[in-house]
PDB file of N, CA and C in Angstrom:
ATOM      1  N   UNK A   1      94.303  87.844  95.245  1.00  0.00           N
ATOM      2  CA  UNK A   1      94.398  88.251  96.633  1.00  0.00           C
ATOM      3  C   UNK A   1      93.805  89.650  96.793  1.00  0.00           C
ATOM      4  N   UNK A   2      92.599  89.519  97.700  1.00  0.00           N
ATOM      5  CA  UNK A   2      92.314  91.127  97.843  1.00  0.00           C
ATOM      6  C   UNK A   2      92.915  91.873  98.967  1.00  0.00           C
ATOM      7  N   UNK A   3      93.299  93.439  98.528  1.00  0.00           N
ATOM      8  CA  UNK A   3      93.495  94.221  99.250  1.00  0.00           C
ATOM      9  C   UNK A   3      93.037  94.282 100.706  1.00  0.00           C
ATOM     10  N   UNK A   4      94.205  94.492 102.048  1.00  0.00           N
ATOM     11  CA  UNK A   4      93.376  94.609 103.061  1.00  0.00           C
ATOM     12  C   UNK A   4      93.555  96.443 103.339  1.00  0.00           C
ATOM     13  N   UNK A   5      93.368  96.981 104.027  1.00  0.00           N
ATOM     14  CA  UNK A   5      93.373  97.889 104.606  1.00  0.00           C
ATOM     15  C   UNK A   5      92.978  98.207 106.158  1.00  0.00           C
ATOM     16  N   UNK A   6      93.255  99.307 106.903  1.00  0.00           N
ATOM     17  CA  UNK A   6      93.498  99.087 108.021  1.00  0.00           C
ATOM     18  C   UNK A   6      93.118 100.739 108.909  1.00  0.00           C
ATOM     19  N   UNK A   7      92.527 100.668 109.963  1.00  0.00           N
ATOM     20  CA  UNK A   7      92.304 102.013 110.897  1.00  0.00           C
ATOM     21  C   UNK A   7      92.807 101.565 111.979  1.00  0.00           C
ATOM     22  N   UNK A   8      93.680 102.148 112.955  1.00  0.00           N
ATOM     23  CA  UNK A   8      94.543 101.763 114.194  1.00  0.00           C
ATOM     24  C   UNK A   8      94.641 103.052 114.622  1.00  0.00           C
ATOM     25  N   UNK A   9      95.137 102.607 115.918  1.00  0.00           N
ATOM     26  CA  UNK A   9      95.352 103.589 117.336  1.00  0.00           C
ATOM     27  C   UNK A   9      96.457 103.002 117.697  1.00  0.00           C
ATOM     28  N   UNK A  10      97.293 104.329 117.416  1.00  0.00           N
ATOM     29  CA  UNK A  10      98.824 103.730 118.460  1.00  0.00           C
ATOM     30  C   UNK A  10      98.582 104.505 120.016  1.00  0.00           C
ATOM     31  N   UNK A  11      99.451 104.200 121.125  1.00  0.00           N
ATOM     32  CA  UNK A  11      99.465 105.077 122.190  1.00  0.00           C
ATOM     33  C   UNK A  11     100.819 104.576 122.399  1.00  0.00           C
ATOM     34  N   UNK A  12     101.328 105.812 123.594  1.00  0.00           N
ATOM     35  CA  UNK A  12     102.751 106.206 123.873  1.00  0.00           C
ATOM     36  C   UNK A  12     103.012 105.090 125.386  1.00  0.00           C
ATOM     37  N   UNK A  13     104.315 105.048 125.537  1.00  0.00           N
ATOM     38  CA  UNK A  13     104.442 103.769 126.447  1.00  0.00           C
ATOM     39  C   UNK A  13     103.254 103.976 128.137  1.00  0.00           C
ATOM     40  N   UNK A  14     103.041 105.467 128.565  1.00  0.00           N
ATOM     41  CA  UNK A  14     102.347 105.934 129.321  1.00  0.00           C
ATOM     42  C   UNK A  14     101.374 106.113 129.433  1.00  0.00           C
ATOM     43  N   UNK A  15     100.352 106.113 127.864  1.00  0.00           N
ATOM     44  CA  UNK A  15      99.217 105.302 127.828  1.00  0.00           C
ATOM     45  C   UNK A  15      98.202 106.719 127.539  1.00  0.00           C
ATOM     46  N   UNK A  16      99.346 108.116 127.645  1.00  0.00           N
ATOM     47  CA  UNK A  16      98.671 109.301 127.522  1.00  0.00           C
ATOM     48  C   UNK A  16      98.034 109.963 126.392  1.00  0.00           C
ATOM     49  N   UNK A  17      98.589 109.465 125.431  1.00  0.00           N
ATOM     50  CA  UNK A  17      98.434 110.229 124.564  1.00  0.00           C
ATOM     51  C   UNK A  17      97.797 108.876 123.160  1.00  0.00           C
ATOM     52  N   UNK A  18      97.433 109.310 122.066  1.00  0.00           N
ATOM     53  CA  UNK A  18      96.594 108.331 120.870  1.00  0.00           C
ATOM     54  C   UNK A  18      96.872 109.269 119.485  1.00  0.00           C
ATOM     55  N   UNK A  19      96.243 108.445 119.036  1.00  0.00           N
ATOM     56  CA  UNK A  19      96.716 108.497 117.455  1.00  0.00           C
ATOM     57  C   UNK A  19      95.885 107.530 116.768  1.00  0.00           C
ATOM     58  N   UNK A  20      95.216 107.965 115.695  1.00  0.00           N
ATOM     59  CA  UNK A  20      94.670 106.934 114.840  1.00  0.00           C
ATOM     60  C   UNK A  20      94.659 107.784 113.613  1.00  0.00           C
ATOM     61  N   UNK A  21      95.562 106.161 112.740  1.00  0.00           N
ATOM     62  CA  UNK A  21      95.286 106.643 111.231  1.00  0.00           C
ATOM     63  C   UNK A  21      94.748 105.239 110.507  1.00  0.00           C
ATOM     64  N   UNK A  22      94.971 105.557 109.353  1.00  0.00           N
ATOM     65  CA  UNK A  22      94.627 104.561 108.405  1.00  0.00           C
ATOM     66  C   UNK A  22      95.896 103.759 107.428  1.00  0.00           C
ATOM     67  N   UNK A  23      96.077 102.713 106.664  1.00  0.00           N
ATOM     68  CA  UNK A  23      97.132 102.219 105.779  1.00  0.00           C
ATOM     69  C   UNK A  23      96.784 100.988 105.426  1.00  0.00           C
ATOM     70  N   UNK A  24      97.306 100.882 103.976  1.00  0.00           N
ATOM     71  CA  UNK A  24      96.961  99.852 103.596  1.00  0.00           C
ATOM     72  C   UNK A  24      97.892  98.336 104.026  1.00  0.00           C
ATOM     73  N   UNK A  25      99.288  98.727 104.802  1.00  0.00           N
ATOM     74  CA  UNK A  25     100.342  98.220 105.032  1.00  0.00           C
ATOM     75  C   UNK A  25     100.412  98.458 106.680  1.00  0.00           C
ATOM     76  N   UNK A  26     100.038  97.824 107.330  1.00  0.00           N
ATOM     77  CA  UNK A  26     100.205  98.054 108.922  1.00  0.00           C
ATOM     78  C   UNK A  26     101.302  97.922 109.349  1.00  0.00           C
ATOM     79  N   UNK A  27     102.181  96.708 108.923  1.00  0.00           N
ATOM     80  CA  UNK A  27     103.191  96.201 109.793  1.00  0.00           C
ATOM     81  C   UNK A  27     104.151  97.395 109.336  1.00  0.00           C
ATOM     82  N   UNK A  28     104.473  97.381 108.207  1.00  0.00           N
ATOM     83  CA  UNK A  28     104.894  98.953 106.865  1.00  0.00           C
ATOM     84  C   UNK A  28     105.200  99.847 107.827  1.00  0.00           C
ATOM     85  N   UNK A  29     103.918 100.454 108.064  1.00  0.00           N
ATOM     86  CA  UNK A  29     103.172 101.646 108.576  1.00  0.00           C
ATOM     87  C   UNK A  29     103.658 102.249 110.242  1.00  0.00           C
ATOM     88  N   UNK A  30     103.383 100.685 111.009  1.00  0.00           N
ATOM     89  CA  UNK A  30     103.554 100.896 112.353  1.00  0.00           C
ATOM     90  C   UNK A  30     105.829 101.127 112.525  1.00  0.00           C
ATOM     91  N   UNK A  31     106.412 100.300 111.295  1.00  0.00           N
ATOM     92  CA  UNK A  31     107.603 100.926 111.509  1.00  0.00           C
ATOM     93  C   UNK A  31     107.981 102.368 111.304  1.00  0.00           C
ATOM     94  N   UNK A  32     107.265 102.724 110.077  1.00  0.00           N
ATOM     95  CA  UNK A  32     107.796 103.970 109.886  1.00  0.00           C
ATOM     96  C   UNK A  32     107.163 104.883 111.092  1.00  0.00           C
ATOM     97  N   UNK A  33     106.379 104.662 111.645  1.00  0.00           N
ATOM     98  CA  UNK A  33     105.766 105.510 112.924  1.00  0.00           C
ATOM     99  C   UNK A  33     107.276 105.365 113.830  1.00  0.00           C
ATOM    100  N   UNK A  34     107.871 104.253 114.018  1.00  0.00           N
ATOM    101  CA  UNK A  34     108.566 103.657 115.179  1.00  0.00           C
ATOM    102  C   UNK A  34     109.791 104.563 115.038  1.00  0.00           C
ATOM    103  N   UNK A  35     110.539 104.879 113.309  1.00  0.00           N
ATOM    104  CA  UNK A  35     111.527 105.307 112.599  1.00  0.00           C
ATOM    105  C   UNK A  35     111.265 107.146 112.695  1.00  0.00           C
ATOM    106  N   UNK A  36     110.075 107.258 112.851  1.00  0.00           N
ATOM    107  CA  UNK A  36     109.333 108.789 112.912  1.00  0.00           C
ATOM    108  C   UNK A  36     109.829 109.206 111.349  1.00  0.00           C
ATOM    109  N   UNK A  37     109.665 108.455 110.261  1.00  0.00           N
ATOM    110  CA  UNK A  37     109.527 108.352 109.145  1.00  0.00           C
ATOM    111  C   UNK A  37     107.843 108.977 108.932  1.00  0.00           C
ATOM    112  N   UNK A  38     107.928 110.096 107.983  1.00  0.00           N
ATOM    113  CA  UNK A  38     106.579 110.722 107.575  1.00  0.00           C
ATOM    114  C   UNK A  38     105.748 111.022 108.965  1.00  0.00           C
ATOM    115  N   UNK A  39     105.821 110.699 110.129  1.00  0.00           N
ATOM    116  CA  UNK A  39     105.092 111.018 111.305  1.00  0.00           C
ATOM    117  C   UNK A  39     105.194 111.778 112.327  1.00  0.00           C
ATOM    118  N   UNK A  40     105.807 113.356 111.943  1.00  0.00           N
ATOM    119  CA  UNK A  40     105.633 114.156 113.125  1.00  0.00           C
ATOM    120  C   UNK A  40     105.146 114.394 114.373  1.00  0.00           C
ATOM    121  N   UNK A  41     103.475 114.268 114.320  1.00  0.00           N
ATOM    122  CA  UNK A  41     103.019 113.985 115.627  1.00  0.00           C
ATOM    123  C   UNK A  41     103.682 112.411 116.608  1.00  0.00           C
ATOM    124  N   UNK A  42     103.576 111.474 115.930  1.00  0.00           N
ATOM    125  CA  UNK A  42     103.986 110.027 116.917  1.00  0.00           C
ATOM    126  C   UNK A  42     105.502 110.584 117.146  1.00  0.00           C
ATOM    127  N   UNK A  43     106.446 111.140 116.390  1.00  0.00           N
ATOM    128  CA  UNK A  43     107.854 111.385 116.810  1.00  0.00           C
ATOM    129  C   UNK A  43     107.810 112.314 117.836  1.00  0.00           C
ATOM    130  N   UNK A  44     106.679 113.524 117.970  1.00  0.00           N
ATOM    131  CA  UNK A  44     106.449 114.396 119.004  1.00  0.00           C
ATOM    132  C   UNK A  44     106.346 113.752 120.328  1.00  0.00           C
ATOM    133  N   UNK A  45     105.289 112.292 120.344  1.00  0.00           N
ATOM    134  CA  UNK A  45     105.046 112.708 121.305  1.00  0.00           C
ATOM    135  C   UNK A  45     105.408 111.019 121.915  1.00  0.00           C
ATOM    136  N   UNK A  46     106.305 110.552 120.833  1.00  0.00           N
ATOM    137  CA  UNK A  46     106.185 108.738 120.834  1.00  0.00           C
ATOM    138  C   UNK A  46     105.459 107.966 120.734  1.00  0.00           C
ATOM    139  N   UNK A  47     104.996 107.929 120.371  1.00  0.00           N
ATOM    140  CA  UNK A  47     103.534 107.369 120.304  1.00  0.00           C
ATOM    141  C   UNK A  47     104.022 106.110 119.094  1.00  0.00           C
ATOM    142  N   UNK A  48     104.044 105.457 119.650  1.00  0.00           N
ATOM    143  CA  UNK A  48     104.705 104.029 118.491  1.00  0.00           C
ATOM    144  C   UNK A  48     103.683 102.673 119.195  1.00  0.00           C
ATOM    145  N   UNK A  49     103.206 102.678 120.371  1.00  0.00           N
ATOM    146  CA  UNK A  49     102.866 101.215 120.531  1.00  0.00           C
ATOM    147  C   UNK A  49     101.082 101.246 119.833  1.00  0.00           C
ATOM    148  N   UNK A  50     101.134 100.150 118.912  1.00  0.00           N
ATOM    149  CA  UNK A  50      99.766  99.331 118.750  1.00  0.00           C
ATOM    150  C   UNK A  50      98.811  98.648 119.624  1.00  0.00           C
ATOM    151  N   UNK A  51      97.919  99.370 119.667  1.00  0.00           N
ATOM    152  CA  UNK A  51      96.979  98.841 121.070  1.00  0.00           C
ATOM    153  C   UNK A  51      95.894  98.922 120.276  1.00  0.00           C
ATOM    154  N   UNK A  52      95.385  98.705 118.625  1.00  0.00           N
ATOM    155  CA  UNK A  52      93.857  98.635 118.575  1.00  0.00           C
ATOM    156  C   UNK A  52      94.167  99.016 116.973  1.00  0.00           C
ATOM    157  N   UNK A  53      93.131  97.412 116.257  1.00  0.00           N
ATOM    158  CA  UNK A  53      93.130  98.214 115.045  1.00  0.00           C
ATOM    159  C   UNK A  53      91.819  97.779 114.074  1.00  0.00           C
ATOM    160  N   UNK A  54      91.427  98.182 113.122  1.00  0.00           N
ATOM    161  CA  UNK A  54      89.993  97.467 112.178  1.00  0.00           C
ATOM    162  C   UNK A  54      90.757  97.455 110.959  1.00  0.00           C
ATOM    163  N   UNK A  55      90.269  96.309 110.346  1.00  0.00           N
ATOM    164  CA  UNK A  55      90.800  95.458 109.360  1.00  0.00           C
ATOM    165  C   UNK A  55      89.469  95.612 108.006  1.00  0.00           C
ATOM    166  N   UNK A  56      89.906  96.034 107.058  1.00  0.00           N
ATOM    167  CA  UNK A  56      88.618  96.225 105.880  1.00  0.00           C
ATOM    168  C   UNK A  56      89.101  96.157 104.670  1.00  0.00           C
ATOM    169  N   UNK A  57      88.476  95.991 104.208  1.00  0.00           N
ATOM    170  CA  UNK A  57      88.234  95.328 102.288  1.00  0.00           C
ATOM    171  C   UNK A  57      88.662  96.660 101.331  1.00  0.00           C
ATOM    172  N   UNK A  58      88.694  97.646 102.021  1.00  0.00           N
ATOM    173  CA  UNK A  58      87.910  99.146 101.044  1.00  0.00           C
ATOM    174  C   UNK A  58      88.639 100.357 101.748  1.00  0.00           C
ATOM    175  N   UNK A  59      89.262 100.649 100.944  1.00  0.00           N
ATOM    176  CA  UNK A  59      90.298 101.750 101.510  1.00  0.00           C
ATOM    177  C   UNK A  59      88.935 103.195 102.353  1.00  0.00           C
ATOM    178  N   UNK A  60      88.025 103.124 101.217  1.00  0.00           N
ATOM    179  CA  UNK A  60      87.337 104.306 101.490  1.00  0.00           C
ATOM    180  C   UNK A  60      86.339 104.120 103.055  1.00  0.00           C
ATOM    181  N   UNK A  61      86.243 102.890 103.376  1.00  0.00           N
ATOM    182  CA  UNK A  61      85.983 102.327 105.037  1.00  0.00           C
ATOM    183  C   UNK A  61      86.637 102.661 105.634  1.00  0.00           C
ATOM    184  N   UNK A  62      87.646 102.415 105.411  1.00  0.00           N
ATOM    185  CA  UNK A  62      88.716 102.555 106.709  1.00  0.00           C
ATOM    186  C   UNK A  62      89.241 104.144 106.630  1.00  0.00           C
ATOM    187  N   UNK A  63      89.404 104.590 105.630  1.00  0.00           N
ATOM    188  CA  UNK A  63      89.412 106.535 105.634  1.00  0.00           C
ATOM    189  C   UNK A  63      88.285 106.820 106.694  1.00  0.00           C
ATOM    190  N   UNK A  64      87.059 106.298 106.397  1.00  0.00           N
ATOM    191  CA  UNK A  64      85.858 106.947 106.956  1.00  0.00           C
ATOM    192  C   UNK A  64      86.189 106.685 108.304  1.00  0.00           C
ATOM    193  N   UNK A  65      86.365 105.295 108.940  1.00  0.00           N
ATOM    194  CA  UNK A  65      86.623 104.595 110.497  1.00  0.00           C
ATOM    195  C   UNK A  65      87.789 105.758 111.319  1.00  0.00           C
ATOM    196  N   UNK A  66      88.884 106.199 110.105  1.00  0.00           N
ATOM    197  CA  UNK A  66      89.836 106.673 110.876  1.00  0.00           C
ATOM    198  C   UNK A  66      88.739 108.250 111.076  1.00  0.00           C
ATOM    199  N   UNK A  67      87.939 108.993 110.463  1.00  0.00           N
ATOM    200  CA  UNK A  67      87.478 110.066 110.138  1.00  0.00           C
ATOM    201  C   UNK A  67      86.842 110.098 111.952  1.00  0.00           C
ATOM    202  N   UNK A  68      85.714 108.840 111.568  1.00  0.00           N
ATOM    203  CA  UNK A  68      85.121 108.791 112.934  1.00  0.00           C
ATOM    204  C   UNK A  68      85.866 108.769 113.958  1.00  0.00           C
ATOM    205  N   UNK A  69      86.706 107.821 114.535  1.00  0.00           N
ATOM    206  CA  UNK A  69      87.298 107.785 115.236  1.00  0.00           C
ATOM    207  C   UNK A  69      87.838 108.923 116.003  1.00  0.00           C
ATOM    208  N   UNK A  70      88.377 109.592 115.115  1.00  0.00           N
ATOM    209  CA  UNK A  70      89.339 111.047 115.465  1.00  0.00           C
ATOM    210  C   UNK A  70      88.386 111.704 115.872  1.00  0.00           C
ATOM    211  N   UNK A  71      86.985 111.943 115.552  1.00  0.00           N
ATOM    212  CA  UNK A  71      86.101 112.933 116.484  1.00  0.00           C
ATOM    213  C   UNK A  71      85.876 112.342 117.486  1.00  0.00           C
ATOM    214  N   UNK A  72      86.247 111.449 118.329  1.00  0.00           N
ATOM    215  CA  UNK A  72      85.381 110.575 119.385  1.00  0.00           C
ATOM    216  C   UNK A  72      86.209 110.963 119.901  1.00  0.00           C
ATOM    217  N   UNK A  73      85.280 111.136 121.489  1.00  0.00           N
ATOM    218  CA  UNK A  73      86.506 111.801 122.329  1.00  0.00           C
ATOM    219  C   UNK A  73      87.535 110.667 122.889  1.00  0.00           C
ATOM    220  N   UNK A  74      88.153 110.961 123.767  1.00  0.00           N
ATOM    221  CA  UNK A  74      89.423 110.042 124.371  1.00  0.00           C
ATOM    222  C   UNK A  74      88.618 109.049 124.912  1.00  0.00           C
ATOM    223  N   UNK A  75      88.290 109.278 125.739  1.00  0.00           N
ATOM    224  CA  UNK A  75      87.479 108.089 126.661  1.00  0.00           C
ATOM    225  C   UNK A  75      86.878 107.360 125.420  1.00  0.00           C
ATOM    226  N   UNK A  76      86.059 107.308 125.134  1.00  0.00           N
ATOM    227  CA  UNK A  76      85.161 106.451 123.869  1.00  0.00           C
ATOM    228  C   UNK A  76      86.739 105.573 123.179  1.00  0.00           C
ATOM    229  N   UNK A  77      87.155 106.116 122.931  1.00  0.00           N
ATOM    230  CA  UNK A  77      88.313 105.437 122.353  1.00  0.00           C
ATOM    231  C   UNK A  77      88.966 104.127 123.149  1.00  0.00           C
ATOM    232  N   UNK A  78      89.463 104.861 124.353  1.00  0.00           N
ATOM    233  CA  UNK A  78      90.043 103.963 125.476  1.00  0.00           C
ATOM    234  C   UNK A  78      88.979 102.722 125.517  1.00  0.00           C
ATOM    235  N   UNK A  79      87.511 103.032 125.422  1.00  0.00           N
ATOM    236  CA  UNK A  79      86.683 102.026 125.699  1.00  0.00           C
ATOM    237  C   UNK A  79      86.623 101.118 124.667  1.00  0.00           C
ATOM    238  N   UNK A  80      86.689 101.405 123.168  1.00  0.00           N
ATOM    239  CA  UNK A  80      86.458 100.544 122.421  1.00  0.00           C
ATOM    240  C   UNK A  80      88.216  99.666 122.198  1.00  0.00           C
ATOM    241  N   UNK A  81      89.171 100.658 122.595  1.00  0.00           N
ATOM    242  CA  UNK A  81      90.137  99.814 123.052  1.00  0.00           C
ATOM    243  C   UNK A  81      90.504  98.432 123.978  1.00  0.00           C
ATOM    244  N   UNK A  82      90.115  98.560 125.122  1.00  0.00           N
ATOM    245  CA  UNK A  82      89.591  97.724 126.246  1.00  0.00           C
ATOM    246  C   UNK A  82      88.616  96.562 126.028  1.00  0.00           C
ATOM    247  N   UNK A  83      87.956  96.910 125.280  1.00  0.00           N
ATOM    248  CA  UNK A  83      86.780  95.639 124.581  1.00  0.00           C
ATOM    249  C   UNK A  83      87.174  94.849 123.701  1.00  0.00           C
ATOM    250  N   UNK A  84      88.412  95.019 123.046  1.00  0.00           N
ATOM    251  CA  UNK A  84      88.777  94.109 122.164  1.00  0.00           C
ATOM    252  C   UNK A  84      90.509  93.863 122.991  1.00  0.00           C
ATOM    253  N   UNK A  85      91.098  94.518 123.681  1.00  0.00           N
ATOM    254  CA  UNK A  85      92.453  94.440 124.734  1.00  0.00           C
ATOM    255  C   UNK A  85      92.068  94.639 125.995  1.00  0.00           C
ATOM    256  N   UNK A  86      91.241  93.439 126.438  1.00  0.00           N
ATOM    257  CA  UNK A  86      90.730  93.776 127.786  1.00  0.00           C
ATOM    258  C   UNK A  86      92.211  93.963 128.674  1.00  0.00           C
ATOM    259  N   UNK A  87      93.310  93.427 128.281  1.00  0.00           N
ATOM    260  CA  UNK A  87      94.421  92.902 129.347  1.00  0.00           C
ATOM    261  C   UNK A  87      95.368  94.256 129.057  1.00  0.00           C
ATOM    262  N   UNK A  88      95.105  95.345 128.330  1.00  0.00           N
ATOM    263  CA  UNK A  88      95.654  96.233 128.281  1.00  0.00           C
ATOM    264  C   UNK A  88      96.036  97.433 128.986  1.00  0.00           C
ATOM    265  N   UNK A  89      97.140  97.613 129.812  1.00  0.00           N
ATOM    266  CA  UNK A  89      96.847  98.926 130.668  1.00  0.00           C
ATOM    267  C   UNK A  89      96.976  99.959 130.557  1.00  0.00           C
ATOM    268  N   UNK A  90      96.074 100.968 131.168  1.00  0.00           N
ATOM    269  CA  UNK A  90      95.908 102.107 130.271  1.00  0.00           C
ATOM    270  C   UNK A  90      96.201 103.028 131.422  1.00  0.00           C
TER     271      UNK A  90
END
C-alpha cells in the first residue's frame, strides 16, 4: 500500500479566514486542528472546517503545494477553492 499524503485549506465557519497545511493523515490531522491539538493559529482563529484539499504520492509534493499555496494571495485561493466546491459558500 503506498503512502498518500495531502495539502488542504481549512476555513472558519464565516468563511474569513484560511489555512493550508500539509499531512500525511488528513482525517488524523483535520481532528487535531478541531481539538486545537498542535494548532495555535486554527485554535486562534477556528478555523476547523475542510473546504479544499490535493491528494499526492510524495510527501516532498505536497510540502512544495502547501509552500505554493501559502504565497498565493486570498482570492487565488478562494478561486481554486470554488472550482473544485462550486456549492461552497464563501
Amino acid at each position: 500500500m503506498k503512502l498518500k499524503f495531502y495539502c488542504y485549506i481549512l476555513s472558519n465557519k464565516n468563511r474569513t479566514t484560511l489555512y493550508v497545511g500539509y499531512t500525511s493523515d488528513l482525517a488524523k490531522r483535520i481532528e487535531a486542528h478541531k481539538k486545537g491539538i498542535r494548532a495555535l493559529f486554527t485554535k486562534k482563529y477556528n478555523v476547523t472546517e475542510l473546504v479544499y484539499f490535493e491528494e499526492f504520492t510524495n510527501i516532498d509534493l505536497a510540502r512544495n503545494r502547501e509552500k505554493q499555496l501559502k504565497n498565493w494571495h486570498k482570492e487565488w485561493k478562494w478561486n481554486l477553492i470554488k472550482n473544485s466546491n462550486p456549492n461552497l459558500k464563501h
